[in-house]
C-alpha atoms as a PDB file:
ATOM      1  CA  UNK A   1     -35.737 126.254  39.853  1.00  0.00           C
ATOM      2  CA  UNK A   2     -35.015 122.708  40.935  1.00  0.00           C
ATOM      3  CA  UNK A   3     -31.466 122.927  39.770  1.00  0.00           C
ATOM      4  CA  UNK A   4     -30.897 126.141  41.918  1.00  0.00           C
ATOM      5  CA  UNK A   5     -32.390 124.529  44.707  1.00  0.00           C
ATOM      6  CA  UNK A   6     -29.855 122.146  44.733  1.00  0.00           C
ATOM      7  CA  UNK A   7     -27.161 124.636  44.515  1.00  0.00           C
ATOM      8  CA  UNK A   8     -28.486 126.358  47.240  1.00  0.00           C
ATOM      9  CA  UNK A   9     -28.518 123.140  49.710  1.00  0.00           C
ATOM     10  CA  UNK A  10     -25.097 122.789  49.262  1.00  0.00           C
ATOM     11  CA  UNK A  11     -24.056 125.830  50.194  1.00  0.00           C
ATOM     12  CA  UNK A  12     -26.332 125.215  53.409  1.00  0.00           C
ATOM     13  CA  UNK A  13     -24.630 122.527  54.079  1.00  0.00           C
ATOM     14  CA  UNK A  14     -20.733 123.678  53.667  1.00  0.00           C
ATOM     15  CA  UNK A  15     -21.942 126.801  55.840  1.00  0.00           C
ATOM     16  CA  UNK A  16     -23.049 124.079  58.789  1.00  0.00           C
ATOM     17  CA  UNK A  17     -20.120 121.985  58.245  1.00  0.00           C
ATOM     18  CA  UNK A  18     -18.031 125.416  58.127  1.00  0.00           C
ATOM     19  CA  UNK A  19     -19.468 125.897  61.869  1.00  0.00           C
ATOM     20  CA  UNK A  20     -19.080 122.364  62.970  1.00  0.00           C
ATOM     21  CA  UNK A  21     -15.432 122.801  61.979  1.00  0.00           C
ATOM     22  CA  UNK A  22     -14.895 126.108  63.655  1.00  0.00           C
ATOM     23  CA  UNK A  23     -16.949 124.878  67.052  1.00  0.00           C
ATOM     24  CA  UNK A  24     -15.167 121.361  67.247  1.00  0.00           C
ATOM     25  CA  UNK A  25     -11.966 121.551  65.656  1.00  0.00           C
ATOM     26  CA  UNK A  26     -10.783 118.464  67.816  1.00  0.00           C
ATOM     27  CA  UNK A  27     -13.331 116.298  66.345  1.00  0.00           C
ATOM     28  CA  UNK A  28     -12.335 113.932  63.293  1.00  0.00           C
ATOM     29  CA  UNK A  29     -15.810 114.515  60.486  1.00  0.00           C
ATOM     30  CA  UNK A  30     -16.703 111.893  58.300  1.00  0.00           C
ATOM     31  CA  UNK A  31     -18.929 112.609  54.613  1.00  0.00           C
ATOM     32  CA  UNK A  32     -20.682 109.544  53.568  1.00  0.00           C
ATOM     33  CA  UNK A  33     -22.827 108.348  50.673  1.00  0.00           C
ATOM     34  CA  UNK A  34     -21.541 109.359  47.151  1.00  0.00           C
ATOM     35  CA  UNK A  35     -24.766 108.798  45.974  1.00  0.00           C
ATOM     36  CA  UNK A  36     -26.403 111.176  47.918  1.00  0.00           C
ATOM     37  CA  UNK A  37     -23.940 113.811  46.682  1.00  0.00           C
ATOM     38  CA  UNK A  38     -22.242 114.125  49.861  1.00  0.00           C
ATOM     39  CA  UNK A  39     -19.000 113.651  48.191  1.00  0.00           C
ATOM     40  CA  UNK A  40     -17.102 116.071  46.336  1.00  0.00           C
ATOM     41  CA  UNK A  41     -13.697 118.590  46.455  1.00  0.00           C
ATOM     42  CA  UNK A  42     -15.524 121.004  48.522  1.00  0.00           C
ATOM     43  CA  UNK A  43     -16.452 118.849  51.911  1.00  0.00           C
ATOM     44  CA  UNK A  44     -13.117 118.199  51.965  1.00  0.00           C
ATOM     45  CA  UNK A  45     -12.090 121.276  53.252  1.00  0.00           C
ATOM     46  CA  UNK A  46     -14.504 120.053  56.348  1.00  0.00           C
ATOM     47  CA  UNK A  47     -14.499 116.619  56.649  1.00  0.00           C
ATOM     48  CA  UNK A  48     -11.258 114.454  56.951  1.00  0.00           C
ATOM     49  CA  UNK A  49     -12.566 111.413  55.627  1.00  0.00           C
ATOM     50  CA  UNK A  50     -15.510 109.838  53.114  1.00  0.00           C
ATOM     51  CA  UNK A  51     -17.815 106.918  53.011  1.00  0.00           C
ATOM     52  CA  UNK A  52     -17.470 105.430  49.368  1.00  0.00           C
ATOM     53  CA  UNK A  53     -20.635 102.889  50.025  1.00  0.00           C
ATOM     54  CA  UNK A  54     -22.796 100.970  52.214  1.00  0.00           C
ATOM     55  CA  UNK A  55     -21.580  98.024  50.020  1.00  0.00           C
ATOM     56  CA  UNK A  56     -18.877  96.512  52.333  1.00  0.00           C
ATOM     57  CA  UNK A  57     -18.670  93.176  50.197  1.00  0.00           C
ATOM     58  CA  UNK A  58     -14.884  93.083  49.534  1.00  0.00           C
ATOM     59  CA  UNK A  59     -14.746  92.044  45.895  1.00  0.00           C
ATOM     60  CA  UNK A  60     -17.678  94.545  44.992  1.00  0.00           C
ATOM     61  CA  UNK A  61     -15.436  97.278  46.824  1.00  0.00           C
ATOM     62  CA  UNK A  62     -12.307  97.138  44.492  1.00  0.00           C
ATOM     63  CA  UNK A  63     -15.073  98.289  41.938  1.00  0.00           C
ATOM     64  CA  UNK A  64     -15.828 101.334  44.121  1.00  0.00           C
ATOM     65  CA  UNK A  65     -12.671 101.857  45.496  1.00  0.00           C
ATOM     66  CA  UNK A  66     -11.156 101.912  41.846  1.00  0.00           C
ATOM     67  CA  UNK A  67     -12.949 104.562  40.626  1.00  0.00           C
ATOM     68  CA  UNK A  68     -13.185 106.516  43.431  1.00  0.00           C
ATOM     69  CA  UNK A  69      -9.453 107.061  43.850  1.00  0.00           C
ATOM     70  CA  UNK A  70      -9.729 108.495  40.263  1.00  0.00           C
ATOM     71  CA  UNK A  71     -10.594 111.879  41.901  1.00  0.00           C
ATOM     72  CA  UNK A  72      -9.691 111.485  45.223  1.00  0.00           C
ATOM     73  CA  UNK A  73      -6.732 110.667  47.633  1.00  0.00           C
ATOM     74  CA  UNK A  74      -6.804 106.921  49.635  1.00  0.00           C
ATOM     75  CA  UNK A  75      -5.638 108.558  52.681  1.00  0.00           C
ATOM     76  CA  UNK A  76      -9.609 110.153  52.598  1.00  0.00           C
ATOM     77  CA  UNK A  77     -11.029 106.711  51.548  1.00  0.00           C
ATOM     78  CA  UNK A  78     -12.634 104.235  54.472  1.00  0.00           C
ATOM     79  CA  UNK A  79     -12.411 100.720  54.145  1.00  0.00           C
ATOM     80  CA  UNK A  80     -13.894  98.573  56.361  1.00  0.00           C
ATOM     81  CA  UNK A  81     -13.790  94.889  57.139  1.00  0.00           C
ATOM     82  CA  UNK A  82     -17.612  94.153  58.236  1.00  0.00           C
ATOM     83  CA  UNK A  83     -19.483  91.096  58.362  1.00  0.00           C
ATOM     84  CA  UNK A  84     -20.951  91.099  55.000  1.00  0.00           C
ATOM     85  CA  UNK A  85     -23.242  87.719  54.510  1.00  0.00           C
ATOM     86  CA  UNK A  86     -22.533  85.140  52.261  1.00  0.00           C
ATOM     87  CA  UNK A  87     -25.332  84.973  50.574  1.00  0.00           C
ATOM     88  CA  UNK A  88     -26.442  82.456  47.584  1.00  0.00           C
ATOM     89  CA  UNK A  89     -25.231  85.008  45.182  1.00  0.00           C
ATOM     90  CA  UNK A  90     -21.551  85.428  47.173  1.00  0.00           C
ATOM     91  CA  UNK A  91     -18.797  82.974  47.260  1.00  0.00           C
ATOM     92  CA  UNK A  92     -17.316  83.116  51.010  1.00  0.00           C
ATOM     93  CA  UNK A  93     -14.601  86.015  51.589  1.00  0.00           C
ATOM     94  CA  UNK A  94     -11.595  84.969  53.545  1.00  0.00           C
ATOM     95  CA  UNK A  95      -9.873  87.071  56.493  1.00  0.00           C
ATOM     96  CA  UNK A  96      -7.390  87.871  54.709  1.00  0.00           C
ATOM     97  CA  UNK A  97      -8.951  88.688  51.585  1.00  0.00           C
ATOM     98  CA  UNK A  98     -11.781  91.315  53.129  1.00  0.00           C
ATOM     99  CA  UNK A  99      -8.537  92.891  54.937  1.00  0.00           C
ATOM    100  CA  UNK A 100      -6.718  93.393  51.724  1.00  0.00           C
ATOM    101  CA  UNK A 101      -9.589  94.900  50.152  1.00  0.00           C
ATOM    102  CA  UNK A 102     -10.220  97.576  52.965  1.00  0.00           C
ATOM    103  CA  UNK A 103      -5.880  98.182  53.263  1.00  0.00           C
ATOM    104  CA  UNK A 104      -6.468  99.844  50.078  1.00  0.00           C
ATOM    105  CA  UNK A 105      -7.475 103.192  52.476  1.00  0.00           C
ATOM    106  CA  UNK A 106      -8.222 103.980  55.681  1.00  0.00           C
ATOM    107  CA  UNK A 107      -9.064 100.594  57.619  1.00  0.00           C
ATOM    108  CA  UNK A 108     -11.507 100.189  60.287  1.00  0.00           C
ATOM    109  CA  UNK A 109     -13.007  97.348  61.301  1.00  0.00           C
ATOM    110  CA  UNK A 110     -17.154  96.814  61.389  1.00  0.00           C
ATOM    111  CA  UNK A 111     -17.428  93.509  62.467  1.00  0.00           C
ATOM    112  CA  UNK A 112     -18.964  92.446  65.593  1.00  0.00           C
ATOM    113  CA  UNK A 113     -15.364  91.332  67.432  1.00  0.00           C
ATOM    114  CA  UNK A 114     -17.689  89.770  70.123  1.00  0.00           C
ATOM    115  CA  UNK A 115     -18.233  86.927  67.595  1.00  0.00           C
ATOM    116  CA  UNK A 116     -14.701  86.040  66.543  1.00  0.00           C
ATOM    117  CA  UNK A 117     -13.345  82.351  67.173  1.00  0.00           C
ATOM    118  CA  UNK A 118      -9.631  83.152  69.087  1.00  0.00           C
ATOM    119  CA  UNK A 119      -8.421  81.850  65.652  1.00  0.00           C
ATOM    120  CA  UNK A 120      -9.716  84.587  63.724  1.00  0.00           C
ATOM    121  CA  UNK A 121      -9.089  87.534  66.675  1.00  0.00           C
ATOM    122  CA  UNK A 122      -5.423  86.468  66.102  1.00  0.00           C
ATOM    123  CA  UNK A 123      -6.067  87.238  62.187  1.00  0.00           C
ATOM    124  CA  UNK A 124      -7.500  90.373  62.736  1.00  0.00           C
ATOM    125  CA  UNK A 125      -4.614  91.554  65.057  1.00  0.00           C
ATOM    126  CA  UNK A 126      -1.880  90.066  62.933  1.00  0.00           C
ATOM    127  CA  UNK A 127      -3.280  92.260  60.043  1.00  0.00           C
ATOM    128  CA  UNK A 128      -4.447  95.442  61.727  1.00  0.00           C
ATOM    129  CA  UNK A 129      -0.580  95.064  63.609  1.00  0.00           C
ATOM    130  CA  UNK A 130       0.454  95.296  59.366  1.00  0.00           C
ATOM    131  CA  UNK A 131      -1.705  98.158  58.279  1.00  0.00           C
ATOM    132  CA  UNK A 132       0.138  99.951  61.238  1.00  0.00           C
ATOM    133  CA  UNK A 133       3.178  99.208  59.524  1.00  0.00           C
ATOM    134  CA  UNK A 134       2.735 100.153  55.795  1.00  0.00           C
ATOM    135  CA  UNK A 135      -0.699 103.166  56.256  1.00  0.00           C
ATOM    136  CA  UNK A 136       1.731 105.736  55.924  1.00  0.00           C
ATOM    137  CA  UNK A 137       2.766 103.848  52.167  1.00  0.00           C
ATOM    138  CA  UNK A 138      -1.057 103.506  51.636  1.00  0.00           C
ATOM    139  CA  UNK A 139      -1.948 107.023  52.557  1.00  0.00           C
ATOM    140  CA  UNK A 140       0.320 109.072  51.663  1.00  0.00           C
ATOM    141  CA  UNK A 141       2.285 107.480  48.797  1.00  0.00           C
ATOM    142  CA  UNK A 142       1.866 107.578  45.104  1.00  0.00           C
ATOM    143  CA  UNK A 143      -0.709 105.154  43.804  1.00  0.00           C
ATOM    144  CA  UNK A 144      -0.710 103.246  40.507  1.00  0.00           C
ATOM    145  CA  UNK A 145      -3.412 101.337  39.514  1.00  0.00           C
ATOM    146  CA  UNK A 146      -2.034  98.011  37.647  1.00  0.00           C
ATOM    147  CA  UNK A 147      -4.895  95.889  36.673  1.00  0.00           C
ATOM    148  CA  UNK A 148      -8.011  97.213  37.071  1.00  0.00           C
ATOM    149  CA  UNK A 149     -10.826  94.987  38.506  1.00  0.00           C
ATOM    150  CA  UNK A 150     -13.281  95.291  35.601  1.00  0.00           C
ATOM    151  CA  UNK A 151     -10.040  94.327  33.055  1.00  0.00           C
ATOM    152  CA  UNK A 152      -9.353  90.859  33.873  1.00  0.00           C
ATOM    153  CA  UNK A 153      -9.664  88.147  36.338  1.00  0.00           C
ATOM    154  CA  UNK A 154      -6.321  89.300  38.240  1.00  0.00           C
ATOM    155  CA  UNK A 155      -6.433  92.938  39.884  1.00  0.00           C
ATOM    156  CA  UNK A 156      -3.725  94.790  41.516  1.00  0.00           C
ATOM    157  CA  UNK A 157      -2.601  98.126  42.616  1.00  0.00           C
ATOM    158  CA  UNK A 158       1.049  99.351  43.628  1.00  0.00           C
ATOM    159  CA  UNK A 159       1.722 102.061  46.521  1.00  0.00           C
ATOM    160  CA  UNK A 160       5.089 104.217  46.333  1.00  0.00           C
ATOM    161  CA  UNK A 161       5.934 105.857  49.532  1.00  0.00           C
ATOM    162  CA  UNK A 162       6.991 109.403  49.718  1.00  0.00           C
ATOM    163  CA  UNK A 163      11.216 108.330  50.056  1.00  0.00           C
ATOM    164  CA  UNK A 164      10.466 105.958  47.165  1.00  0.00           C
ATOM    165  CA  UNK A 165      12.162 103.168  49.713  1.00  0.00           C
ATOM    166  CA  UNK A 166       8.988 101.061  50.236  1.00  0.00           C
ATOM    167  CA  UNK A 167       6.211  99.151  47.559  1.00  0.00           C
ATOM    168  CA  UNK A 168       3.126  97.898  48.712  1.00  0.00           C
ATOM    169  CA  UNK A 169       1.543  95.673  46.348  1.00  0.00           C
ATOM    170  CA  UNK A 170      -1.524  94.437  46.768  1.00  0.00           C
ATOM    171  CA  UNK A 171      -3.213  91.886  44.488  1.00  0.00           C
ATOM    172  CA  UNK A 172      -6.806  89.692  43.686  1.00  0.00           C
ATOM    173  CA  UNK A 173      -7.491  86.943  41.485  1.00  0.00           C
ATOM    174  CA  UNK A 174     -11.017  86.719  41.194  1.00  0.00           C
ATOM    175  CA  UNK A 175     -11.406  84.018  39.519  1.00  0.00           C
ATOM    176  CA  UNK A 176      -9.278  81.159  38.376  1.00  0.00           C
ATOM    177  CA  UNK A 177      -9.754  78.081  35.476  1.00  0.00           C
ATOM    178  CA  UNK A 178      -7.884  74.964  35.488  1.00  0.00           C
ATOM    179  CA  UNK A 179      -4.536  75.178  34.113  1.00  0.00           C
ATOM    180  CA  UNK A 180      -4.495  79.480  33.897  1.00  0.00           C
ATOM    181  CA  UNK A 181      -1.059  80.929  35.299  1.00  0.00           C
ATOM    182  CA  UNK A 182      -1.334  83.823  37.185  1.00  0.00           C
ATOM    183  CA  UNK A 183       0.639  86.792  35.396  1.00  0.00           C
ATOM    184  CA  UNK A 184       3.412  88.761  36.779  1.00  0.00           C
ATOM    185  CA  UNK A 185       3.052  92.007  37.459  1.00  0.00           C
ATOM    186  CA  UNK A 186       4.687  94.802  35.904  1.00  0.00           C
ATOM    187  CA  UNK A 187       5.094  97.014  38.495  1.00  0.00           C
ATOM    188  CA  UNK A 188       5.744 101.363  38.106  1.00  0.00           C
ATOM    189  CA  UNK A 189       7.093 104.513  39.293  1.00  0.00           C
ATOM    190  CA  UNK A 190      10.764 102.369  40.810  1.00  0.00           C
ATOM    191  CA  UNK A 191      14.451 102.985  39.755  1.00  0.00           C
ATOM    192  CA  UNK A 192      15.433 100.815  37.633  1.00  0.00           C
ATOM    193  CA  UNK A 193      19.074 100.410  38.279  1.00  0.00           C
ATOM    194  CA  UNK A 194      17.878 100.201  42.274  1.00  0.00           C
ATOM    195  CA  UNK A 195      17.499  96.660  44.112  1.00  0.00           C
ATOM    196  CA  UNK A 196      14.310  95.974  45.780  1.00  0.00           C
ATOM    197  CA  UNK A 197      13.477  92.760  48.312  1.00  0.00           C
ATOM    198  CA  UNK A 198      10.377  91.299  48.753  1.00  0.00           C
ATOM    199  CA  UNK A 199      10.404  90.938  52.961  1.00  0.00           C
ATOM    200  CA  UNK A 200       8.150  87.444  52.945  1.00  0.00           C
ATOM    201  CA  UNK A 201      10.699  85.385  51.140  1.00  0.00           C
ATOM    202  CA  UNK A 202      14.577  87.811  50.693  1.00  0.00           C
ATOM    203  CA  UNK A 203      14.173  87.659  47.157  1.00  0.00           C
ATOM    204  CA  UNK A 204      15.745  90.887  45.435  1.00  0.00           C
ATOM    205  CA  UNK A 205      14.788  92.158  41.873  1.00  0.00           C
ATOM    206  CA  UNK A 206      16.342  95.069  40.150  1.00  0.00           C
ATOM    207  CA  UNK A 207      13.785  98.011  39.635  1.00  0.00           C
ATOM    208  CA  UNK A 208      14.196  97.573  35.724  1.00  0.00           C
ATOM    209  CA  UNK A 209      13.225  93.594  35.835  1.00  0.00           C
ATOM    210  CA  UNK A 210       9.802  94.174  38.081  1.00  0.00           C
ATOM    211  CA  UNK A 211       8.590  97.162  36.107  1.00  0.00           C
ATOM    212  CA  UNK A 212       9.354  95.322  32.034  1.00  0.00           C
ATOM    213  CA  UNK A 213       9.507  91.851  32.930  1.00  0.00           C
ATOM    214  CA  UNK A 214       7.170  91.641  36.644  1.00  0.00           C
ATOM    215  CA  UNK A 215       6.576  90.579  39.834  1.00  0.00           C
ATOM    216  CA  UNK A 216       5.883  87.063  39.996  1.00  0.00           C
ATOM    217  CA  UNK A 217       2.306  86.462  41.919  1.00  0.00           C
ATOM    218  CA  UNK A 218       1.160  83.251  43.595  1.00  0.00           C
ATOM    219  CA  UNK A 219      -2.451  83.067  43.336  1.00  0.00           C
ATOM    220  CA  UNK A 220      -4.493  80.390  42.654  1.00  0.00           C
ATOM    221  CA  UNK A 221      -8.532  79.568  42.752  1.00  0.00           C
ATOM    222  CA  UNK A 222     -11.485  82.231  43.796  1.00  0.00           C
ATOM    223  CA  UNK A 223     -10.975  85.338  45.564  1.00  0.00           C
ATOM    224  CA  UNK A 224      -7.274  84.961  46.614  1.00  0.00           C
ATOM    225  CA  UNK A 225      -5.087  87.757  47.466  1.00  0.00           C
ATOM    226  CA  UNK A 226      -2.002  88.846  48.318  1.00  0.00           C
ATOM    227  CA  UNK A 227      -0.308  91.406  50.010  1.00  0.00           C
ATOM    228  CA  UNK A 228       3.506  92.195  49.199  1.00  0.00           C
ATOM    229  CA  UNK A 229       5.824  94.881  50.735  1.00  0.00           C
ATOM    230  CA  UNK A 230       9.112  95.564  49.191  1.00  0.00           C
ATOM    231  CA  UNK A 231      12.334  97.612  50.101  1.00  0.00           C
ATOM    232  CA  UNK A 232      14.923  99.266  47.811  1.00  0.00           C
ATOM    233  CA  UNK A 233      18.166  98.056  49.231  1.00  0.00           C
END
């Protein structure tokens, strides 16, 4: 009885979000809460986006946001950057670290903007300015999950757009002891006999050397990240 129950409330609920569709077509629907089973294959035909978590913190989110992309696409996936306390338990998140965290889907912002030093409003628009640049790389590209967050101090995934023309590599060291290098990254999915050059500093790798021998990352201490795009030339 109680499992049919269940059963029955979700078809309830597809039916309302079947009329919500048909009645407001122009209206963008969001499912939320995978732990109140709000998130599966079938609200998808309804809703065009998902709410992994209330748990904004960015480190606890590549947790969430690695497993959840298991099943389902980024492009659905909303990341935000909110003002998540640091509490005794939580070393401080940078700027640029929360917004590297939430690139890894659909970005929005949370925060209350109204309490942002001109420093930091100049952060958030460098970096939203970015995401403009590269979403279409994050959503709608092939993703490869490199080093998974539970696997090692060093985490990392690698976006392949559509042409196969642009990588977007983004990549968090959690945590860091004295004297540890940071390894390279070997990245996937490239042609090897292609050239490919990383826009911050010009330098070009063949396809072959970044997927056998790796990208070289520059990380050092707690919860540093990086954010690298590169072109095939």
């Amino acid at each position: 009885m109680d499992r049919q129950l269940w059963v029955e409330h979700v078809d309830a609920l597809y039916e309302i979000w079947s009329e919500l569709r048909r009645d407001f077509s122009h209206v963008e629907l969001e499912t939320c809460t995978g732990g109140g089973g709000r998130i599966d294959l079938g609200i998808l035909r309804y809703a065009a986006e998902c709410w992994p978590s209330d748990n904004t913190d960015p480190f606890d989110r590549l947790h969430i946001q690695e497993g959840f992309t298991q099943f389902y696409a980024p492009q659905v996936m909303m990341c935000w950057v909110t003002d998540t306390p640091d509490n005794a338990n939580k070393a401080k998140r940078s700027i640029a670290y929360k917004f590297h965290s939430a690139m890894s889907g659909g970005l929005g912002i949370g925060a209350n903007i109204n309490h942002l030093s001109p420093e930091e409003v100049g952060q958030y628009k460098a970096h939203i300015e970015l995401y403009k640049e590269i979403r279409q790389t994050i959503q709608f590209g092939d993703l490869y999950r490199l080093l998974p967050p539970r696997s090692s101090n060093l985490s990392a995934v690698e976006y392949l757009s559509s042409s196969q023309d642009e990588v977007v590599v983004l990549a968090f060291l959690h945590t860091q002891q004295y004297g540890d290098p940071c390894p390279r990254l070997k990245l996937q999915g490239l042609d090897e006999t292609a050239r490919y050059e990383i826009s911050s500093d010009g330098k070009l790798y063949y396809g072959s050397t970044l997927m056998h021998y790796g990208l070289p990352i520059a990380l050092k201490g707690d919860y540093d990240s990086v954010l690298l795009r590169l072109r095939r030339i």
